[in-house]
Protein backbone atom coordinates (compact mmCIF):
# COMPACT_ATOMS: atom_id res chain seq x y z
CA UNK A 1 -10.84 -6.08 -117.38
CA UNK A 2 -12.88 -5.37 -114.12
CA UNK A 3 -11.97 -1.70 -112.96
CA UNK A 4 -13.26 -2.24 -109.34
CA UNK A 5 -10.68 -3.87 -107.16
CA UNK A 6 -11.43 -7.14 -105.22
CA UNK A 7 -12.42 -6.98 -101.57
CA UNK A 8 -8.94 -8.63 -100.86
CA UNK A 9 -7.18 -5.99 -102.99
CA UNK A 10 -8.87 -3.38 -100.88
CA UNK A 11 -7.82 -5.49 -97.67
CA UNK A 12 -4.06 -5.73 -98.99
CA UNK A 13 -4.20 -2.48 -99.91
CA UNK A 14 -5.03 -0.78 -96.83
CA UNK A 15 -3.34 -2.84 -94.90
CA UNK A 16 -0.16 -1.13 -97.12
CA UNK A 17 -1.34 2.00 -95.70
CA UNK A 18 -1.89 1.48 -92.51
CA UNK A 19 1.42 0.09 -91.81
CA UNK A 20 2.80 2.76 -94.30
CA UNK A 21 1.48 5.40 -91.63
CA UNK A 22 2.18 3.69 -88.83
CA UNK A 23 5.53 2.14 -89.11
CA UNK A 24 7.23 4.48 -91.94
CA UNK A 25 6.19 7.86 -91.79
CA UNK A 26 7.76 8.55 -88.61
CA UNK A 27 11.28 7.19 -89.37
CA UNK A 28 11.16 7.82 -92.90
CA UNK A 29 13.21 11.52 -92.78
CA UNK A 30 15.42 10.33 -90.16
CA UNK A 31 16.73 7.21 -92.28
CA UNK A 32 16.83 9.23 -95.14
CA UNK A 33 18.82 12.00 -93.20
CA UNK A 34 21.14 9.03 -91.98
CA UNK A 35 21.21 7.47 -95.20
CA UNK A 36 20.57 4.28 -93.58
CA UNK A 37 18.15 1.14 -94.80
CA UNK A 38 15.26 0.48 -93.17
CA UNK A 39 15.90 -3.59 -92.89
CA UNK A 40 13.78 -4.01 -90.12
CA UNK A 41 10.39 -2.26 -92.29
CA UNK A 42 11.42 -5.15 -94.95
CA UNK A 43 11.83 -8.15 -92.56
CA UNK A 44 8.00 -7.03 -90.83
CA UNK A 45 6.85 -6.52 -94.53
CA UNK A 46 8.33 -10.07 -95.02
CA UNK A 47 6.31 -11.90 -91.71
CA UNK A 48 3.09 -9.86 -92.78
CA UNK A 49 2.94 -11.08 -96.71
CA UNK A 50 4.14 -8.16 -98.59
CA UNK A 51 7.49 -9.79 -99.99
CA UNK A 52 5.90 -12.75 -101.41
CA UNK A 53 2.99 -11.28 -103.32
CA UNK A 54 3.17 -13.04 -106.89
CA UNK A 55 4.91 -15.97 -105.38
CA UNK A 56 2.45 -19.44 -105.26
CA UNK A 57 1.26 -19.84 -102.08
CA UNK A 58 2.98 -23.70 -102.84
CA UNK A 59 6.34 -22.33 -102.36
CA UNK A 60 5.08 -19.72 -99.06
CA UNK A 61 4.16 -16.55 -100.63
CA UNK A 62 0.60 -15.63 -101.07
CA UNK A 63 -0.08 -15.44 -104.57
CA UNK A 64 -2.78 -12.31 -104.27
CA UNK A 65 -0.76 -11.25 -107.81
CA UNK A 66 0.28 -7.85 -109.21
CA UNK A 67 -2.57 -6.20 -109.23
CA UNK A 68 -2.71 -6.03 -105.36
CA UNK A 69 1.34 -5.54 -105.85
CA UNK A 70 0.97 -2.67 -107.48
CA UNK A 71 -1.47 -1.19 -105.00
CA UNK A 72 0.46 -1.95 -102.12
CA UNK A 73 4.10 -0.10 -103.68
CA UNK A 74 1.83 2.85 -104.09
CA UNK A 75 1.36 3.21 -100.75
CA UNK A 76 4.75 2.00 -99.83
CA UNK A 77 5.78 4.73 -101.74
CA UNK A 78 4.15 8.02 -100.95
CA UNK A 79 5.62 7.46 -97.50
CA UNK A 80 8.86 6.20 -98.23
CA UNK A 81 10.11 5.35 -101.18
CA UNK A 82 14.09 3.56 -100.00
CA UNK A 83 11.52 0.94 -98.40
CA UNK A 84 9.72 0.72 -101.30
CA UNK A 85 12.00 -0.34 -104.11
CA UNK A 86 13.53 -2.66 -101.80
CA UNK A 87 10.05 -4.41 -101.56
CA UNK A 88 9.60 -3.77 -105.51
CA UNK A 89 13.20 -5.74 -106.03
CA UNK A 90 12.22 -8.79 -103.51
CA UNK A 91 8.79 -9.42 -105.44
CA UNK A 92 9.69 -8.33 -109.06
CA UNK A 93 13.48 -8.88 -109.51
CA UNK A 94 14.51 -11.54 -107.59
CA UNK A 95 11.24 -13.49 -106.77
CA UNK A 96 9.63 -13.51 -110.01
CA UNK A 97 12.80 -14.44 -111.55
CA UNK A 98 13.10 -17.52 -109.60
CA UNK A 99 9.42 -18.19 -110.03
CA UNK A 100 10.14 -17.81 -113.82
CA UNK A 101 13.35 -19.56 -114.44
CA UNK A 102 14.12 -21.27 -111.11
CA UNK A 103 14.73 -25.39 -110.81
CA UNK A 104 12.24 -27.01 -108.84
CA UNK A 105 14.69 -27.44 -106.28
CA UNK A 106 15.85 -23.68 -106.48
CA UNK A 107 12.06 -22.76 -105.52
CA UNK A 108 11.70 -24.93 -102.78
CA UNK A 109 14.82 -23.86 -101.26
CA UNK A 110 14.97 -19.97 -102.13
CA UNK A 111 11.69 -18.87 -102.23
CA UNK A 112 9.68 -19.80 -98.46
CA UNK A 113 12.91 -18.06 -97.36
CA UNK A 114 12.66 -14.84 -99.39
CA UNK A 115 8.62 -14.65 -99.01
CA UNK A 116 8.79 -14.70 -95.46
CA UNK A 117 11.47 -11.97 -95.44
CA UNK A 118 13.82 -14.09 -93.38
CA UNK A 119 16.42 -13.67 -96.50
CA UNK A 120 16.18 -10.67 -98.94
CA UNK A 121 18.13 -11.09 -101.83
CA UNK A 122 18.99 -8.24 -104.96
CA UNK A 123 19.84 -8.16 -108.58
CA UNK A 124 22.67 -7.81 -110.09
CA UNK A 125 23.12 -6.88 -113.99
CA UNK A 126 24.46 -3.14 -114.31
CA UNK A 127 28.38 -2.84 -115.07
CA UNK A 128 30.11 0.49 -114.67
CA UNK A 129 30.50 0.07 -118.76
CA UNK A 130 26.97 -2.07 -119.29
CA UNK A 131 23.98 -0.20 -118.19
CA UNK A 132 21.73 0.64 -120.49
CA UNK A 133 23.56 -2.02 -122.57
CA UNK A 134 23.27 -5.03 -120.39
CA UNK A 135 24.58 -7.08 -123.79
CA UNK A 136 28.42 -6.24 -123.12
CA UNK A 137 28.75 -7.32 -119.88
CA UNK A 138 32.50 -8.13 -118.79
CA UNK A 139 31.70 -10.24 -115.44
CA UNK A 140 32.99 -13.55 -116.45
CA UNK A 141 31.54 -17.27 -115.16
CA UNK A 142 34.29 -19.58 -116.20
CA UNK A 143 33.05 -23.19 -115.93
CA UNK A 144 35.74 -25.51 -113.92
CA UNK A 145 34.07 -29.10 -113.74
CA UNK A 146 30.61 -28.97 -111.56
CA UNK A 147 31.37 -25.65 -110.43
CA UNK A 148 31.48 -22.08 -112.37
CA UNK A 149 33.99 -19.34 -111.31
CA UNK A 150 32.76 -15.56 -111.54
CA UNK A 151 34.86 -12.75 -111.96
CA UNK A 152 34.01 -8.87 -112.02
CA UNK A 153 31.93 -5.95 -110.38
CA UNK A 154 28.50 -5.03 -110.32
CA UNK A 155 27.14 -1.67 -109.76
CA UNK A 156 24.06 -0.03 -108.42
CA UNK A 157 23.23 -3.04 -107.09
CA UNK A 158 19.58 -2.42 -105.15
CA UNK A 159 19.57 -4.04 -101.54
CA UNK A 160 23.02 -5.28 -102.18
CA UNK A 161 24.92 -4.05 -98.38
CA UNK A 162 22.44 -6.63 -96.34
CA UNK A 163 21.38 -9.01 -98.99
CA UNK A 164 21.79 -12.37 -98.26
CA UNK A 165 21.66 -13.92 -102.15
CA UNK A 166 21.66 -11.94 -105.30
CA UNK A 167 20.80 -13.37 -108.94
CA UNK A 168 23.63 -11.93 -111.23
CA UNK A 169 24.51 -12.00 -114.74
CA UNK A 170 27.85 -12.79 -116.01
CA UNK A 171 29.45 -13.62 -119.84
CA UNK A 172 29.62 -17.58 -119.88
CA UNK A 173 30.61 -17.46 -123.48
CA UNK A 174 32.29 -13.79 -125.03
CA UNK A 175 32.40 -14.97 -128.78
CA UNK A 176 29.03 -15.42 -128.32
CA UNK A 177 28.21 -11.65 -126.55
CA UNK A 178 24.56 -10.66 -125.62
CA UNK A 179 23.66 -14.62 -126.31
CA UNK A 180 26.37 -15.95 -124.07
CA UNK A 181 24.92 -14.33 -121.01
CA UNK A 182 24.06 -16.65 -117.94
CA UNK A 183 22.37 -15.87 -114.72
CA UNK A 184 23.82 -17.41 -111.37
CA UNK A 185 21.93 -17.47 -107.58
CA UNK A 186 24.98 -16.70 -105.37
CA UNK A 187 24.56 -16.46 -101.51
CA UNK A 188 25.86 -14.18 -99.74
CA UNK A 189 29.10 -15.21 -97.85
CA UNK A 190 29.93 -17.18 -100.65
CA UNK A 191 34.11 -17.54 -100.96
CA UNK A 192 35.04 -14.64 -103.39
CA UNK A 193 32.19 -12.13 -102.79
CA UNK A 194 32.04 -9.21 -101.38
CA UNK A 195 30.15 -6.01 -100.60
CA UNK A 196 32.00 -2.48 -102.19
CA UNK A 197 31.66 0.69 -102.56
CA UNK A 198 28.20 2.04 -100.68
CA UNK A 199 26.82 4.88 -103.30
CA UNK A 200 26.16 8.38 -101.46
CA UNK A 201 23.21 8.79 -103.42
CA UNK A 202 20.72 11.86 -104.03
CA UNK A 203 17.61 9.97 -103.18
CA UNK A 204 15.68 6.47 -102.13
CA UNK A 205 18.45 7.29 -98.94
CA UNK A 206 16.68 4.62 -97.21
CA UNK A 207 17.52 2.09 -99.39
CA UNK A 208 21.22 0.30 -99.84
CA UNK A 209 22.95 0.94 -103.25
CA UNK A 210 26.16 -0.82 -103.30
CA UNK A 211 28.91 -2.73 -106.41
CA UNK A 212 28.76 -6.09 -105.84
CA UNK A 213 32.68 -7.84 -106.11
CA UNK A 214 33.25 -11.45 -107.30
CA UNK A 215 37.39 -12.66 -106.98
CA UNK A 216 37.62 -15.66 -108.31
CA UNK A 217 33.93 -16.79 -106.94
CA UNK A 218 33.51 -20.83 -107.07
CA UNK A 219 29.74 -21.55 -106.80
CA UNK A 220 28.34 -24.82 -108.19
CA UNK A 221 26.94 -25.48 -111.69
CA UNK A 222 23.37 -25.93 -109.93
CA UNK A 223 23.80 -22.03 -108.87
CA UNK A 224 22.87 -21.70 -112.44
CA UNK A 225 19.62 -19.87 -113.05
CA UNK A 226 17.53 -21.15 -116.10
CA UNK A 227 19.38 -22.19 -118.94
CA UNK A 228 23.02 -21.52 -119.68
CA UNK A 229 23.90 -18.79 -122.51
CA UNK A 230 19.92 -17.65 -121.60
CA UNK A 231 20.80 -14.62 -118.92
CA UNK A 232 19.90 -11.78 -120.89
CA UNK A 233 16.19 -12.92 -121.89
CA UNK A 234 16.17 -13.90 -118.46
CA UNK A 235 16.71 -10.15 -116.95
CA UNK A 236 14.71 -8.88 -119.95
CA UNK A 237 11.70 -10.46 -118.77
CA UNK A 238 12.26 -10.21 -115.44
CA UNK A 239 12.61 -6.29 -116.26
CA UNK A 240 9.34 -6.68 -117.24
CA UNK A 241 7.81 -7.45 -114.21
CA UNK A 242 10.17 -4.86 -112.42
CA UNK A 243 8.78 -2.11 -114.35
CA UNK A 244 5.50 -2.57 -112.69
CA UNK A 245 7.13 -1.69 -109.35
CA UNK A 246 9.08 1.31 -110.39
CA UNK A 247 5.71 2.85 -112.31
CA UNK A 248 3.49 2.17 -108.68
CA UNK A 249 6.84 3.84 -106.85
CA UNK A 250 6.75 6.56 -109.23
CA UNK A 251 2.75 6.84 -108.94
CA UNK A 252 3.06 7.12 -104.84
CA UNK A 253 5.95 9.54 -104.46
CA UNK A 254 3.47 11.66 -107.22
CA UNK A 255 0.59 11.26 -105.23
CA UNK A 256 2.06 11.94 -101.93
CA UNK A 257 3.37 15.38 -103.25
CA UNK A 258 0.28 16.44 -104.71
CA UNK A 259 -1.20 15.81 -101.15
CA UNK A 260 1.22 17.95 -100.15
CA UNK A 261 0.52 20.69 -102.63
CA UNK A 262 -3.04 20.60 -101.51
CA UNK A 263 -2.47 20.71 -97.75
CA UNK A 264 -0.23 23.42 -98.59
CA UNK A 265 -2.21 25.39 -100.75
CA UNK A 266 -5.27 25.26 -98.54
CA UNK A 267 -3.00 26.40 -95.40
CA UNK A 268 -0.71 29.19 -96.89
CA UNK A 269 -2.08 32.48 -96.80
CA UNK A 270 -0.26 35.39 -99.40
CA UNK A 271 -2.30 38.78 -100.30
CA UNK A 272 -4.90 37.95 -97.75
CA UNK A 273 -6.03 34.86 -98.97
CA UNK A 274 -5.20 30.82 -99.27
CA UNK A 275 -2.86 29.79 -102.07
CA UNK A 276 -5.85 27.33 -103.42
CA UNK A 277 -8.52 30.59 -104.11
CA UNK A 278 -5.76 31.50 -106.95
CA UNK A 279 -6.84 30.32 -110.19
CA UNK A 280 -3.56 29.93 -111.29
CA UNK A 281 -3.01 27.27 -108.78
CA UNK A 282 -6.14 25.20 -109.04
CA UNK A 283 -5.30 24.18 -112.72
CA UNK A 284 -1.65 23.13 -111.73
CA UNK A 285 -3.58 21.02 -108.79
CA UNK A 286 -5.68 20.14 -111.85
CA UNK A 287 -3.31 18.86 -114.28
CA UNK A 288 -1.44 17.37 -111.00
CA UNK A 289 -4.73 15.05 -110.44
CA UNK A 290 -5.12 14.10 -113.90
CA UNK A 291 -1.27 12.56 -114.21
CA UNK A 292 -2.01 10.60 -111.13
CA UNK A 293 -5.36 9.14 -112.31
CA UNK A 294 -4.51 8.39 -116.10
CA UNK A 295 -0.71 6.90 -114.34
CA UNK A 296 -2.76 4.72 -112.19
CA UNK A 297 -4.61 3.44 -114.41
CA UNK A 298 -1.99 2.27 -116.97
CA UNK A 299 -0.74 0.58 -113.80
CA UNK A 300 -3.60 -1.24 -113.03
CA UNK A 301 -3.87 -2.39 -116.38
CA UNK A 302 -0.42 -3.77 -116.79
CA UNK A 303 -0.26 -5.28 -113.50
CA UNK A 304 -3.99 -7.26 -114.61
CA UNK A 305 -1.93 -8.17 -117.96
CA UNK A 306 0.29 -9.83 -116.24
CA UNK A 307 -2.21 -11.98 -113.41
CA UNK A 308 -4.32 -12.67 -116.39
CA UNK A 309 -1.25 -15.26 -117.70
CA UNK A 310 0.22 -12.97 -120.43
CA UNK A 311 3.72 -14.23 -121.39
CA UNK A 312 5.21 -10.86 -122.29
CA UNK A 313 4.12 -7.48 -121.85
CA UNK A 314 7.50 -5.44 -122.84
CA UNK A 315 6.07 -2.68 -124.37
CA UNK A 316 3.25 -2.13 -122.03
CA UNK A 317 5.55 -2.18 -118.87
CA UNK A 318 7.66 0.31 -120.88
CA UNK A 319 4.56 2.73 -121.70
CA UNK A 320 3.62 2.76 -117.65
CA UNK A 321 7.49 3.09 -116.28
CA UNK A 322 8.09 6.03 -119.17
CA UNK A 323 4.77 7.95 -118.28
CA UNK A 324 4.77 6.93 -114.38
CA UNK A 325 7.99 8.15 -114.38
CA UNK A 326 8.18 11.27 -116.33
CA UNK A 327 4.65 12.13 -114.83
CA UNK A 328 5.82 11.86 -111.66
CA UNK A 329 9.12 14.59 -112.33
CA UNK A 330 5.96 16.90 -113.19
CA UNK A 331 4.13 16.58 -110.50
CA UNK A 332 6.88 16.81 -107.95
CA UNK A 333 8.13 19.94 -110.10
CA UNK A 334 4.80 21.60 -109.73
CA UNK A 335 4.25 20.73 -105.95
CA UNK A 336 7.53 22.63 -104.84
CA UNK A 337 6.91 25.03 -107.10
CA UNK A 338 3.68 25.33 -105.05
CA UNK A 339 5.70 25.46 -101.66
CA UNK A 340 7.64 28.21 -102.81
CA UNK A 341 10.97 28.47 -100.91
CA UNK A 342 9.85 26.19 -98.34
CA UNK A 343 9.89 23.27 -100.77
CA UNK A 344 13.49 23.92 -101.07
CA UNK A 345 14.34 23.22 -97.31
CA UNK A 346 13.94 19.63 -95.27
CA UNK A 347 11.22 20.84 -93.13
CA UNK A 348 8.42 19.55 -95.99
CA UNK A 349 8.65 16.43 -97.32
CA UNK A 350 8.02 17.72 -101.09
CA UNK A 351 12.03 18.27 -100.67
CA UNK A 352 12.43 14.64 -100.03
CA UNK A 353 9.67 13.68 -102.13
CA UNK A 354 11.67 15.75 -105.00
CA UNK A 355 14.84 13.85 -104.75
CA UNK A 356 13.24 10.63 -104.60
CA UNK A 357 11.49 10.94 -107.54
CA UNK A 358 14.26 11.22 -109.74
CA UNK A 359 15.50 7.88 -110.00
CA UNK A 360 12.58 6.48 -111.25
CA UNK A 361 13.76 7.84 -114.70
CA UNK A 362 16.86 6.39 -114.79
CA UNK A 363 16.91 3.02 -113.25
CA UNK A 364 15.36 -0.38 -114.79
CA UNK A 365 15.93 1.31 -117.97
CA UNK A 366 16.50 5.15 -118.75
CA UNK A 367 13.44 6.73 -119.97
CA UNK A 368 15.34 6.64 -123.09
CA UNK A 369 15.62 3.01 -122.88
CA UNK A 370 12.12 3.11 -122.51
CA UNK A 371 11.54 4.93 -125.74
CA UNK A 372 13.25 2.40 -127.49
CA UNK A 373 11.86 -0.77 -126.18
CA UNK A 374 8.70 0.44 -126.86
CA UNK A 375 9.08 1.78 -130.82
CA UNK A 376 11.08 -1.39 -131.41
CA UNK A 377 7.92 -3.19 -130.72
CA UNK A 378 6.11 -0.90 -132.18
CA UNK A 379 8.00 -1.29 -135.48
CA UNK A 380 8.13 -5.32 -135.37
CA UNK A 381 4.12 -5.30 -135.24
């Protein structure tokens, strides 16, 4: 593995940041205050590249990989994080699982549409009784001639209030449970679907969280996605790939707040002096650093598994989402703890930063989930 990122990983990179600074940071609090997605961020992301990253440049995207993926969502991130799991669930969850699994005639039609950010499109798996145990699903497909009918609600469904398709899972055979799964490509105004409940949500504000409704949904057999009775090793793998995204989201909202902490340590004066000529403080700015650097490296490494051709990388995506994730909960502890009371008001973005952060523990698998995943594999070595 070559630790020194290519000139057009740099390029792709900064270009993340620059538009990060210019076209994010500015709106970020207010959409967050308003609880309202940035579409607009995602539609320019779409028209400049950054929606079609792993996505052959055959079927429009621009196939830099996920190296330069994971780059880019870390600086996504640090500036606002509701923008950036929307741009982690166009290139990880619903692109790469078309890429993956799709019909030749599934790319060609789905994919130009959703690299150039003219459609954005969300995945649905999570039940309000299947979470963390995707294998009992009760959304039904019900085949009826060339056509399959879908019945039941998803939750927490990422980008779902403006998507325009959504790959969902649903039980196409119940005797057969976790291997009578089956993953559909439903657009949206579809006969039968519909948008519920909008989740009033402690962080990512900016982004839309939203059940998903299917009554009696008709959408043809060629909706199918992969193979039938194949759903759950589809989202498995596609998890995979997600779990790079969530790790570089956890890595930016960590590195933003230790900038934070800096700036703020350098600026705050208490008993005559800056905050950062305490001892005390320098080793939490320290240890801060260190979590960042060892975090992005386990990124980098995971995301160059996966544009070097590996087939799976389960337990590797699991090691960076646990450690991205649970690293980043320390740092963002640390850096309010830094601000003092300030960090517990809306003035600094640590407070923002904060909230954010916590997600990135629970969903694509719980930290817990994590744990498993990765001693299972562990265990079948």
């Amino acid at each position: 593995m070559d630790f020194e990122l290519s000139e057009e990983h740099r390029m792709i990179i900064d270009g993340a940041k620059k538009f990060a600074e210019k076209e994010l940071a500015p709106l970020a609090a207010d959409y967050d205050e308003r609880q309202e997605a940035n579409v607009g961020a995602l539609k320019a992301l779409g028209e400049l590249g950054y929606l079609g990253m792993t996505v052959p440049d055959e079927y429009g995207g621009t196939g830099v990989g996920a190296v330069a993926y994971a780059g880019a969502m870390v600086e996504f991130s640090k500036v606002d994080a509701g923008v950036a799991v929307g741009v982690s669930v166009q290139n990880s969850l619903v692109n790469d699982a078309i890429v993956m699994y799709g019909s030749e005639e599934q790319k060609k039609t789905y994919l130009p549409k959703l690299t150039s950010g003219e459609w954005l499109g969300c995945f649905s798996l999570t039940e309000a009784g299947a979470g963390s145990d995707p294998a009992h699903i009760l959304a039904t497909a019900v085949r009826d001639g060339d056509f399959f009918v879908l019945n039941g609600t998803k939750n927490f469904t990422t980008n779902g209030g403006f998507a325009d398709l959504m790959i969902a899972f649903f039980s196409t055979d119940r005797e057969k449970g976790a291997k009578g799964i089956s993953a559909f490509i439903v657009d949206k105004g579809t006969p039968g679907f519909e948008v519920g409940k909008h989740e009033n949500k402690l962080g990512i504000r900016s982004s839309s969280t939203t059940e998903m409704v299917f009554t009696d949904c008709r959408v043809p057999a060629a909706a199918l996605l992969g193979q039938e009775n194949k759903g759950l090793s589809i989202a498995l793998a596609t998890l995979d790939c997600g779990r790079i995204g969530i790790a570089a989201q956890a890595i930016g909202i960590a590195e933003a707040a230790l900038e934070e902490a800096v700036k703020y340590a350098k600026e705050r004066i208490q008993f005559g002096k800056p905050l950062a000529e305490f001892e005390a403080l320098q080793f939490m700015l320290a240890d801060m650093a260190v979590d960042v650097e060892v975090a992005k490296t386990m990124l980098y490494r995971v995301a160059w598994m996966k544009d070097s051709g590996a087939k799976r990388f389960t337990k590797e995506s699991a090691i960076v989402k646990l450690f991205a994730s649970e690293m980043s909960h320390r740092v963002c502890h640390k850096a309010l703890q830094i601000h003092g009371g300030y960090g517990f008001v809306k003035d600094y973005k640590i407070e923002r930063l904060y909230r954010d952060q916590r997600i990135t523990e629970i969903y694509e698998g719980t930290s817990e989930i994590q744990r498993l995943v990765i001693a299972r594999s562990l265990l079948s070595e």
